[in-house]
N, C-alpha and C. Protein backbone atom coordinates (compact mmCIF):
# COMPACT_ATOMS: atom_id res chain seq x y z
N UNK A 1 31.86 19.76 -25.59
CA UNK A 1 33.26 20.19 -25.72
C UNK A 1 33.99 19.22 -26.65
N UNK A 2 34.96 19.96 -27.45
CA UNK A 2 35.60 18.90 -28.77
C UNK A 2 36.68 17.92 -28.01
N UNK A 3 37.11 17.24 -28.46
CA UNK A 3 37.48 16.42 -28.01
C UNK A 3 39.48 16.94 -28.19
N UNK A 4 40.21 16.50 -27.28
CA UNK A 4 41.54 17.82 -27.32
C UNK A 4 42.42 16.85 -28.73
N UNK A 5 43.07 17.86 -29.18
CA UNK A 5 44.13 17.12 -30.28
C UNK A 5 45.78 17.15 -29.84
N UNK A 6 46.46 16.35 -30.49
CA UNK A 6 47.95 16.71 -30.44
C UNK A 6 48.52 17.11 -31.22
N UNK A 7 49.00 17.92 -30.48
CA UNK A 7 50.21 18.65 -31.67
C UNK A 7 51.46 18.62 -31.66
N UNK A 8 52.34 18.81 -32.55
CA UNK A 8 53.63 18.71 -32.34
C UNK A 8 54.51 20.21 -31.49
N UNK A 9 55.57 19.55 -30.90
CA UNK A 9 55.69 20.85 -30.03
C UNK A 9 56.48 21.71 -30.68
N UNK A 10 56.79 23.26 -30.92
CA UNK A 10 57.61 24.11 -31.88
C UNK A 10 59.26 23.77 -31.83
N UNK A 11 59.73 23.30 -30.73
CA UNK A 11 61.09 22.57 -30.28
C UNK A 11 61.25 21.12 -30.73
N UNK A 12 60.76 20.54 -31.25
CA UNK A 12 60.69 19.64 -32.28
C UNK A 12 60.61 19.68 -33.67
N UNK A 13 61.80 19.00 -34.27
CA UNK A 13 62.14 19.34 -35.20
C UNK A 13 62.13 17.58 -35.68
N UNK A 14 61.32 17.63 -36.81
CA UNK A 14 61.41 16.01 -37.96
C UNK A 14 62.11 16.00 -39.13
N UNK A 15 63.15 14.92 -39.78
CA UNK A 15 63.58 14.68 -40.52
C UNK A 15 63.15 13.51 -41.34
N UNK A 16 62.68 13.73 -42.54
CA UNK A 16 62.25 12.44 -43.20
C UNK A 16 63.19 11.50 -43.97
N UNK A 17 63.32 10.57 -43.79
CA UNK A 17 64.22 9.89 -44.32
C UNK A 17 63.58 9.18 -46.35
N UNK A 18 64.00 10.14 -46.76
CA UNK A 18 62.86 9.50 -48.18
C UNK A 18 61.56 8.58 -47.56
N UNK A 19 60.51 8.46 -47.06
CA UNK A 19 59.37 7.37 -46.57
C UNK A 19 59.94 5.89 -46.20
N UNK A 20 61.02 6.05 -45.71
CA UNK A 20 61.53 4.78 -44.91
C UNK A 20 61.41 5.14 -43.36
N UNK A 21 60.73 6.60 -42.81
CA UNK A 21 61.09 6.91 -41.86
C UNK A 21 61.53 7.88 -41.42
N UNK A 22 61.87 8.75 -39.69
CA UNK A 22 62.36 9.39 -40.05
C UNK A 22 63.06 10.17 -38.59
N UNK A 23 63.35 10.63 -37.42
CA UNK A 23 64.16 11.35 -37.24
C UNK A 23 63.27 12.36 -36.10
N UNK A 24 62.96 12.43 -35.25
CA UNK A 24 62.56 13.38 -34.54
C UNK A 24 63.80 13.97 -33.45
N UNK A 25 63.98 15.37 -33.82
CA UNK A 25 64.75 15.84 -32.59
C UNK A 25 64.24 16.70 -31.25
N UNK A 26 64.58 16.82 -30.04
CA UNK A 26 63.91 17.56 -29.22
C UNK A 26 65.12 18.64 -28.71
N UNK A 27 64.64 20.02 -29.18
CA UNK A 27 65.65 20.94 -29.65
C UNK A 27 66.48 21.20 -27.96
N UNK A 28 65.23 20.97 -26.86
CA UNK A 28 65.47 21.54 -25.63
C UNK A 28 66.13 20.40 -25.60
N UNK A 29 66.08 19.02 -24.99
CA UNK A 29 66.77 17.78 -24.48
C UNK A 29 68.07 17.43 -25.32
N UNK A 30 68.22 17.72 -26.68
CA UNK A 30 68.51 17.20 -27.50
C UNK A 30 68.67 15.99 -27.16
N UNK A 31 67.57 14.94 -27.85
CA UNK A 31 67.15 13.86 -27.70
C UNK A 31 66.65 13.49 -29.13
N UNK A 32 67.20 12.09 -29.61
CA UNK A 32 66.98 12.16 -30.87
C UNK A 32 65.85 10.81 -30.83
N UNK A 33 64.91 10.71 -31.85
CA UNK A 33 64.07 9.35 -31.33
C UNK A 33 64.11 9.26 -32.87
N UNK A 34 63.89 7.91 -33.31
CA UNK A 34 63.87 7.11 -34.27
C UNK A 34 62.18 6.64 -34.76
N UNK A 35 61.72 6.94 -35.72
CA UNK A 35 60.11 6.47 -36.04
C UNK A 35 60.39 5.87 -37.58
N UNK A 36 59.62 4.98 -37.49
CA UNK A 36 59.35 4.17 -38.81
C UNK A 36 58.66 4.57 -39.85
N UNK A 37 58.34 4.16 -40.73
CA UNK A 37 57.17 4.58 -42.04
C UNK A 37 56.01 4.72 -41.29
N UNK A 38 55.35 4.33 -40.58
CA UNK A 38 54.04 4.38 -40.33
C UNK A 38 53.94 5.59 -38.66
N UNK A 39 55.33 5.34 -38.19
CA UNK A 39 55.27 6.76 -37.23
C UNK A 39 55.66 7.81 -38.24
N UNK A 40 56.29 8.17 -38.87
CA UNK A 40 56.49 9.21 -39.80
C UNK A 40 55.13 9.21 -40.41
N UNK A 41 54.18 8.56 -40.78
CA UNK A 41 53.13 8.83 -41.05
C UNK A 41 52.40 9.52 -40.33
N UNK A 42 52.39 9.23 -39.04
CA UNK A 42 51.60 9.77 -38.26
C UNK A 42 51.97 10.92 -37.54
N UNK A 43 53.88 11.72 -37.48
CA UNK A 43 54.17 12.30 -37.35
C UNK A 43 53.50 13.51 -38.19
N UNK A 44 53.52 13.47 -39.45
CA UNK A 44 53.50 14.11 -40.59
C UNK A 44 52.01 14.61 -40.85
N UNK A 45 50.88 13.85 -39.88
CA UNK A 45 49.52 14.09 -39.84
C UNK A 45 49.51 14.83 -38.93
N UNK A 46 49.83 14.88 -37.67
CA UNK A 46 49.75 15.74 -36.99
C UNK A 46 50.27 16.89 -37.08
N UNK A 47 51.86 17.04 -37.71
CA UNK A 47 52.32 18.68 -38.35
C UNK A 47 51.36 19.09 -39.41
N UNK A 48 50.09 18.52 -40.02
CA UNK A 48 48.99 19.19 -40.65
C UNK A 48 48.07 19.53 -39.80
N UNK A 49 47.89 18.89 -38.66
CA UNK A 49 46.79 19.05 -37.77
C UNK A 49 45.31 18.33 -38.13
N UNK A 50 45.54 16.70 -38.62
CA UNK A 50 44.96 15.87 -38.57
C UNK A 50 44.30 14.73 -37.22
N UNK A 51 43.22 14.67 -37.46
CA UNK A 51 42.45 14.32 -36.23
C UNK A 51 42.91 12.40 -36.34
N UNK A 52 43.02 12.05 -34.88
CA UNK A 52 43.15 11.01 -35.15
C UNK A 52 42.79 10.21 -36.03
N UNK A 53 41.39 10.74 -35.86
CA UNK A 53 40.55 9.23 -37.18
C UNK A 53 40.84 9.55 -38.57
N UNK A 54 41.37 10.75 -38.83
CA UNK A 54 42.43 11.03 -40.26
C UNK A 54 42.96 9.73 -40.70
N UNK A 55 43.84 10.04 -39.17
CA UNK A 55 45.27 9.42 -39.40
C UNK A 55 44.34 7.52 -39.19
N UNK A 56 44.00 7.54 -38.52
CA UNK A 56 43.65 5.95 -38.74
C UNK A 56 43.52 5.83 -40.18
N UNK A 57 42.32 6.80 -40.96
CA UNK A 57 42.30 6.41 -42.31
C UNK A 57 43.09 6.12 -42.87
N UNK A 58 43.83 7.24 -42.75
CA UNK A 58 44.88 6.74 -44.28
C UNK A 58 45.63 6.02 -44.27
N UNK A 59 45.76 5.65 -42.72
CA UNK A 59 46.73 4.04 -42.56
C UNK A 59 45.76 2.96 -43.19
N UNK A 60 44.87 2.75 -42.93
CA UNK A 60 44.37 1.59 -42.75
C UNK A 60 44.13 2.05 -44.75
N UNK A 61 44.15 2.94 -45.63
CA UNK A 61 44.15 2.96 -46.81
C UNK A 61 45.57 2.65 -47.34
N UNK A 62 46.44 3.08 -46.94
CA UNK A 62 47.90 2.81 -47.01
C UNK A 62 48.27 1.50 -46.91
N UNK A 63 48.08 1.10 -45.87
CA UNK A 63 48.69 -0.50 -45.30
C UNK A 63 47.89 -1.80 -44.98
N UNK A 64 46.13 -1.21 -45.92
CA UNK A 64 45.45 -2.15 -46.17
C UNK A 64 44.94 -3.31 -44.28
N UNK A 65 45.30 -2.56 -43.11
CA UNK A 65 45.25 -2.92 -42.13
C UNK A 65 43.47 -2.65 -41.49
N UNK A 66 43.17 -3.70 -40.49
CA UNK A 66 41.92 -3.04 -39.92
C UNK A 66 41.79 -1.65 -39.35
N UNK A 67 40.69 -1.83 -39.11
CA UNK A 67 40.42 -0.58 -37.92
C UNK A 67 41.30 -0.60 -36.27
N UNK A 68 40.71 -2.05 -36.30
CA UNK A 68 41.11 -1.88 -34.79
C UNK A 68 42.97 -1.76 -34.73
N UNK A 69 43.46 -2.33 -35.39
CA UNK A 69 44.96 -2.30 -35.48
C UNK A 69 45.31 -0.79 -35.91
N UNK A 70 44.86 -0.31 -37.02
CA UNK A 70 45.47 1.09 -37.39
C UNK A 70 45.21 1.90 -35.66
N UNK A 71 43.69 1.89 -35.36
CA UNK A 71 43.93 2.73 -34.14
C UNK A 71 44.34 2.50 -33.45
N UNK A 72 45.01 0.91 -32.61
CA UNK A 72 46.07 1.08 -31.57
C UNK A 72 47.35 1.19 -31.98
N UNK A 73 47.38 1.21 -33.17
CA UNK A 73 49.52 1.32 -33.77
C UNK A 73 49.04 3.48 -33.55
N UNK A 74 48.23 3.62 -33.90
CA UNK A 74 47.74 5.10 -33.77
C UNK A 74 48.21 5.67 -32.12
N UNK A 75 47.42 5.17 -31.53
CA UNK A 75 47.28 5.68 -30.07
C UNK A 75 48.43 5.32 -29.46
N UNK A 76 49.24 3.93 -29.70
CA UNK A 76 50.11 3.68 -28.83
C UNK A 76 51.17 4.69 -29.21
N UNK A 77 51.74 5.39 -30.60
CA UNK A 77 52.69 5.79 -30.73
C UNK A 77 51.91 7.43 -29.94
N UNK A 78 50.97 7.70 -30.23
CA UNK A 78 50.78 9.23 -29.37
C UNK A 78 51.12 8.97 -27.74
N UNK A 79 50.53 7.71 -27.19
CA UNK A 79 50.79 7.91 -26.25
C UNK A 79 52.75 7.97 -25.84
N UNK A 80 52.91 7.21 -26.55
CA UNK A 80 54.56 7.62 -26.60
C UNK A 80 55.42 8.42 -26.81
N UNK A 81 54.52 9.46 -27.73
CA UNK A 81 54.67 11.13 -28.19
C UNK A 81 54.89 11.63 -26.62
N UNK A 82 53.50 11.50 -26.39
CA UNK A 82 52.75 12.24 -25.31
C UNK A 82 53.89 12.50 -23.57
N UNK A 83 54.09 10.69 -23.89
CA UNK A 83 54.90 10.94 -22.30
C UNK A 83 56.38 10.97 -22.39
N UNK A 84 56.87 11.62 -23.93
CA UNK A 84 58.67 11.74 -24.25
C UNK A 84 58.24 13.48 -24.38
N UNK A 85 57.03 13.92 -24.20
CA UNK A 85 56.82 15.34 -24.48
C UNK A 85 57.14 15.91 -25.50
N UNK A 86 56.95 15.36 -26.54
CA UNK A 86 57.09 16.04 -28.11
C UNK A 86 55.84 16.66 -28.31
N UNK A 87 54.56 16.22 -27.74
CA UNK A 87 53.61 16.92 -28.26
C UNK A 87 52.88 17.15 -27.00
N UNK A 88 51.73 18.12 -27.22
CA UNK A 88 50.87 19.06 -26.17
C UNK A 88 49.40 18.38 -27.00
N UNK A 89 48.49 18.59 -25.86
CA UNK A 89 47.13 18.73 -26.10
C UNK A 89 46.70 19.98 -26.06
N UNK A 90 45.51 19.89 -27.39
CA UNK A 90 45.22 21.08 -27.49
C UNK A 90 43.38 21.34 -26.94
């Protein structure tokens, strides 16, 4: 069995701030949360429907960072997705 992905939820709505960042709203709570260049990165992978280890890549190509660091700046912000309920497993 594949392993489940996240997605962003349809009541969420992102604003990019030119790549300084950017703006997540939650249409039901209206709740506004604040993400950086590298959460807007990872926001922006998942509205493609990029698999985590995508998104590790192109950080760790982007920001010249290890492995092990890209995947916990990775996981910690999903898990923070995860329990503000912006995103679902699929």
């Amino acid at each position: 069995m594949p392993a489940s992905k996240l997605v962003p939820l349809k009541d969420v709505v992102y604003t990019d701030f030119q790549g300084t960042g950017g703006i997540l709203v939650d249409l039901n709570t209206k709740q506004y949360y604040q993400l950086n260049e590298t959460g807007s990165l990872i926001w922006r992978a998942l509205e493609k429907g990029d698999s985590v280890e995508d998104i590790v890549s192109e950080m760790r190509t982007l920001y010249e960072v290890s492995a092990e660091r890209a995947q916990a700046s990775v996981e910690k912000l999903l898990l923070n997705l995860e329990g503000c309920n912006l995103v679902r497993r699929t």
